[in-house]
Protein backbone atom coordinates (compact mmCIF):
# COMPACT_ATOMS: atom_id res chain seq x y z
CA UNK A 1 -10.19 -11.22 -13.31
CA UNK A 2 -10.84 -9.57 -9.72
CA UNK A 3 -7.57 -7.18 -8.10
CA UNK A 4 -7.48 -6.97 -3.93
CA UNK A 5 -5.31 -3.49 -4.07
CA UNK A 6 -4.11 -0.91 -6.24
CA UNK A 7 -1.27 1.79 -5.31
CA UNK A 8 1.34 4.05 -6.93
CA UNK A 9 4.85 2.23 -7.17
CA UNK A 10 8.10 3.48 -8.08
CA UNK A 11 10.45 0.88 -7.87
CA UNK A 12 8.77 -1.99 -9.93
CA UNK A 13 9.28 -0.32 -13.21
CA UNK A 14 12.29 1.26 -14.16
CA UNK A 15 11.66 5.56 -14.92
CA UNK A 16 7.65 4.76 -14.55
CA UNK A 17 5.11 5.38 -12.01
CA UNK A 18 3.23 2.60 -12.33
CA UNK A 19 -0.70 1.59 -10.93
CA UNK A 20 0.50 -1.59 -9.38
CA UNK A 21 -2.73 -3.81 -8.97
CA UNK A 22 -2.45 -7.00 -7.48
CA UNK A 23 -4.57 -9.69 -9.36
CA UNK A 24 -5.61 -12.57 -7.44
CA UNK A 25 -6.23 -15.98 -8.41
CA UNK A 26 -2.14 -16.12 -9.18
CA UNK A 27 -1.82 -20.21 -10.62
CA UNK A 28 1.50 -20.43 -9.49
CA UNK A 29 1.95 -20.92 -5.93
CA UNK A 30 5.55 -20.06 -5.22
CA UNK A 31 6.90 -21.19 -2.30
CA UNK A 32 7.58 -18.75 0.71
CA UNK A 33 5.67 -16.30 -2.15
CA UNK A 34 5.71 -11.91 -0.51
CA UNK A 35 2.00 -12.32 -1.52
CA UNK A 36 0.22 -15.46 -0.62
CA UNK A 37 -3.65 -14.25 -0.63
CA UNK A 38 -3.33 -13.83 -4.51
CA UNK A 39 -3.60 -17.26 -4.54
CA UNK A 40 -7.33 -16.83 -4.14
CA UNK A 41 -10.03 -16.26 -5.82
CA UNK A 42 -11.03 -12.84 -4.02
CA UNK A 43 -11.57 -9.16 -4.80
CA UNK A 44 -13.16 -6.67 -6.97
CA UNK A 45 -14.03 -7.36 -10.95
CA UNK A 46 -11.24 -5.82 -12.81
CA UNK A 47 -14.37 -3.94 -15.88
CA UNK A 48 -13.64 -1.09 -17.98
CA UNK A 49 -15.47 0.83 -15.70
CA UNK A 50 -13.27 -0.27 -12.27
CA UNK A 51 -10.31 0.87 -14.80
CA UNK A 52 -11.92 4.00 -15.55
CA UNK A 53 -12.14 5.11 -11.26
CA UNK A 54 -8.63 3.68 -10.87
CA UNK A 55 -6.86 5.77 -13.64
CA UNK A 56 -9.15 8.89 -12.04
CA UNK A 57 -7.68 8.27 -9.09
CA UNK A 58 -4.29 8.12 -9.99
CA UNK A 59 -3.83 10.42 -13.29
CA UNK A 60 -0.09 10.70 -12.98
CA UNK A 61 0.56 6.80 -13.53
CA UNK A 62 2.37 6.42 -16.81
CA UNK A 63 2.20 2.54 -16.22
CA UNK A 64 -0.56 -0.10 -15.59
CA UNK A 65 0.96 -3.46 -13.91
CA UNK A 66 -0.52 -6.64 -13.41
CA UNK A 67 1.17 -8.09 -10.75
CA UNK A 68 0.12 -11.56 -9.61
CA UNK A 69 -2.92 -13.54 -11.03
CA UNK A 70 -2.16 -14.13 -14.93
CA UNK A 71 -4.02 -17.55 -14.92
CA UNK A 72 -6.04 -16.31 -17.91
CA UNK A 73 -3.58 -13.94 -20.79
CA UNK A 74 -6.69 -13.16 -22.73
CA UNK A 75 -7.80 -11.06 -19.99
CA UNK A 76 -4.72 -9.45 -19.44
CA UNK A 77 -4.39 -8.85 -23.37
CA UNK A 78 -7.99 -7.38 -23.72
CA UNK A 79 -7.49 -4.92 -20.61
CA UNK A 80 -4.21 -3.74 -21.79
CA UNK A 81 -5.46 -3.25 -24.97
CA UNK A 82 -8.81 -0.60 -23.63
CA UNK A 83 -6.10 0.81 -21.34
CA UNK A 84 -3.16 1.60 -23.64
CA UNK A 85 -5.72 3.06 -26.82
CA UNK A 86 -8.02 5.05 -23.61
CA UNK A 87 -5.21 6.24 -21.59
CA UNK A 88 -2.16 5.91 -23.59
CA UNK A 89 0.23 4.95 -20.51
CA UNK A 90 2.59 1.79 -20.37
CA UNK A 91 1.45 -1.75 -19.85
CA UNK A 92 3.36 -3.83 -17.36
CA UNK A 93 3.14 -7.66 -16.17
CA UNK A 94 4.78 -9.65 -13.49
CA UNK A 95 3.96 -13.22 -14.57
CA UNK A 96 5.29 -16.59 -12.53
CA UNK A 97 5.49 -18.06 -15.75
CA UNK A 98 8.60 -19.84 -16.47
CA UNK A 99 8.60 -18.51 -20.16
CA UNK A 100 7.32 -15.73 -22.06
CA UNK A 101 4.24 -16.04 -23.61
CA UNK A 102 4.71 -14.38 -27.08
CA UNK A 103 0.82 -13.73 -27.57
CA UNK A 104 0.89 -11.30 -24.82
CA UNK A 105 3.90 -9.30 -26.27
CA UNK A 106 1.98 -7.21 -29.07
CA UNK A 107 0.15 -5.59 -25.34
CA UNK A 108 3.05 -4.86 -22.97
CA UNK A 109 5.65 -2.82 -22.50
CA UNK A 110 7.14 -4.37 -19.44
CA UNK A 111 6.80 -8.38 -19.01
CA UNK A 112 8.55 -9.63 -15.82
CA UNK A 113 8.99 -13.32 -16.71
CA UNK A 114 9.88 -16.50 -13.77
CA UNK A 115 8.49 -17.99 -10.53
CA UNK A 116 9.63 -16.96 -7.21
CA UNK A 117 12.63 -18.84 -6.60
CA UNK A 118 13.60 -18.18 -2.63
CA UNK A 119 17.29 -19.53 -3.50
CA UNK A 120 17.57 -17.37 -6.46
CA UNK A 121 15.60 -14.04 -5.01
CA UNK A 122 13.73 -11.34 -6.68
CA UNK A 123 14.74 -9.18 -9.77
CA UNK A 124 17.41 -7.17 -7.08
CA UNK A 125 19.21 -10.23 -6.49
CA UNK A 126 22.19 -10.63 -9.18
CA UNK A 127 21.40 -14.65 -9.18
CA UNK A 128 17.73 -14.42 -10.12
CA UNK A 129 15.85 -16.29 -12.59
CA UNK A 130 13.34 -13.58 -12.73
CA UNK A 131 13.85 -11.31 -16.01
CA UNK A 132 12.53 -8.27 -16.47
CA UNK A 133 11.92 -7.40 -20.02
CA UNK A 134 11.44 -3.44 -21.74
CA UNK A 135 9.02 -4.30 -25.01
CA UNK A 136 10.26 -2.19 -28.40
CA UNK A 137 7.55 -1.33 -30.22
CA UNK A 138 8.45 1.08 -32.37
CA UNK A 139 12.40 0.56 -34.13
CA UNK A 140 12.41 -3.25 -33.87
CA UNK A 141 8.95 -4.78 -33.88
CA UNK A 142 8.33 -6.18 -30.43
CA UNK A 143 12.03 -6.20 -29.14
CA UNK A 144 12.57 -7.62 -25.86
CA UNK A 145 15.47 -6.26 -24.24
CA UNK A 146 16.19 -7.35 -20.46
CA UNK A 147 16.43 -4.79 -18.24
CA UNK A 148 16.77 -7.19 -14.88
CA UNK A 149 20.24 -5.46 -14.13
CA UNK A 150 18.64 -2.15 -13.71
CA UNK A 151 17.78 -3.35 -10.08
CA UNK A 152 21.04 -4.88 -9.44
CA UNK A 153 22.54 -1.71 -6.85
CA UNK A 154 25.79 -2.23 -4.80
CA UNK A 155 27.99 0.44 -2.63
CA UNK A 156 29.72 0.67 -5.76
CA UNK A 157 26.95 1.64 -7.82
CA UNK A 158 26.58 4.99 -5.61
């Protein structure tokens, strides 16, 4: 698994400041997709040890997300696993999959499920068929509760 960028979000991740990394080699191919190049093959070897500079760089993250490439989950699953028991912050994934993948939900936190849909928009668009999902691990094994409408803002919201 190789990433072509890291950088401190706010927005992706309800109340976290998440290390965004954008994965490349993304399977999906969405059409009209904000990200194209992650279609590739390109970038640097996501190791332990790339993991280890990133969270140096950014201490304050309280999230990790994996934003585009999830062609292989058992990647995903063993690098949240090193990150959550080393660093003890959040997990997050954006995944084009059309449906959750329940092997991956014992590792996340966050799991942002559906293609890119141009018709339907992204998660801040009412009629999207992107969900974003907050993982309960703790009262309710492995909960999923959708938090999608927590980037759904209007005049009247303010």
């Amino acid at each position: 698994m190789k990433y072509i960028s890291s950088s401190i979000v706010l927005e992706e991740i309800p109340d976290e400041i998440s290390l965004a990394l954008e994965i490349s080699n993304c399977p999906h191919h969405c059409k009209n997709c904000h990200s194209p190049e992650l279609r590739e093959d390109i970038g640097i070897p996501l190791t332990e040890d790339e993991i280890e500079k990133l969270m140096m760089r950014y201490p304050d993250a309280s999230c990790v997300l994996f934003m585009g490439g999830d062609k292989d989950h058992s990647e995903i699953i063993n690098l949240a696993y090193y990150i959550k028991d080393k660093y003890k912050v959040k997990i997050g994934m954006y995944s084009g999959d059309k449906e959750v993948d329940r092997s991956l939900i014992p590792y996340l936190d966050y799991y942002k499920v559906g293609p890119y849909i141009e018709e339907r928009g992204p998660l801040n668009n009412r009629n999207t068929n992107q969900r974003l999902y907050r993982i309960n691990h703790r009262k309710i094994l492995n909960q999923m509760e959708d938090i999608t409408d927590r980037f759904w803002y209007s005049a009247l919201d303010e």
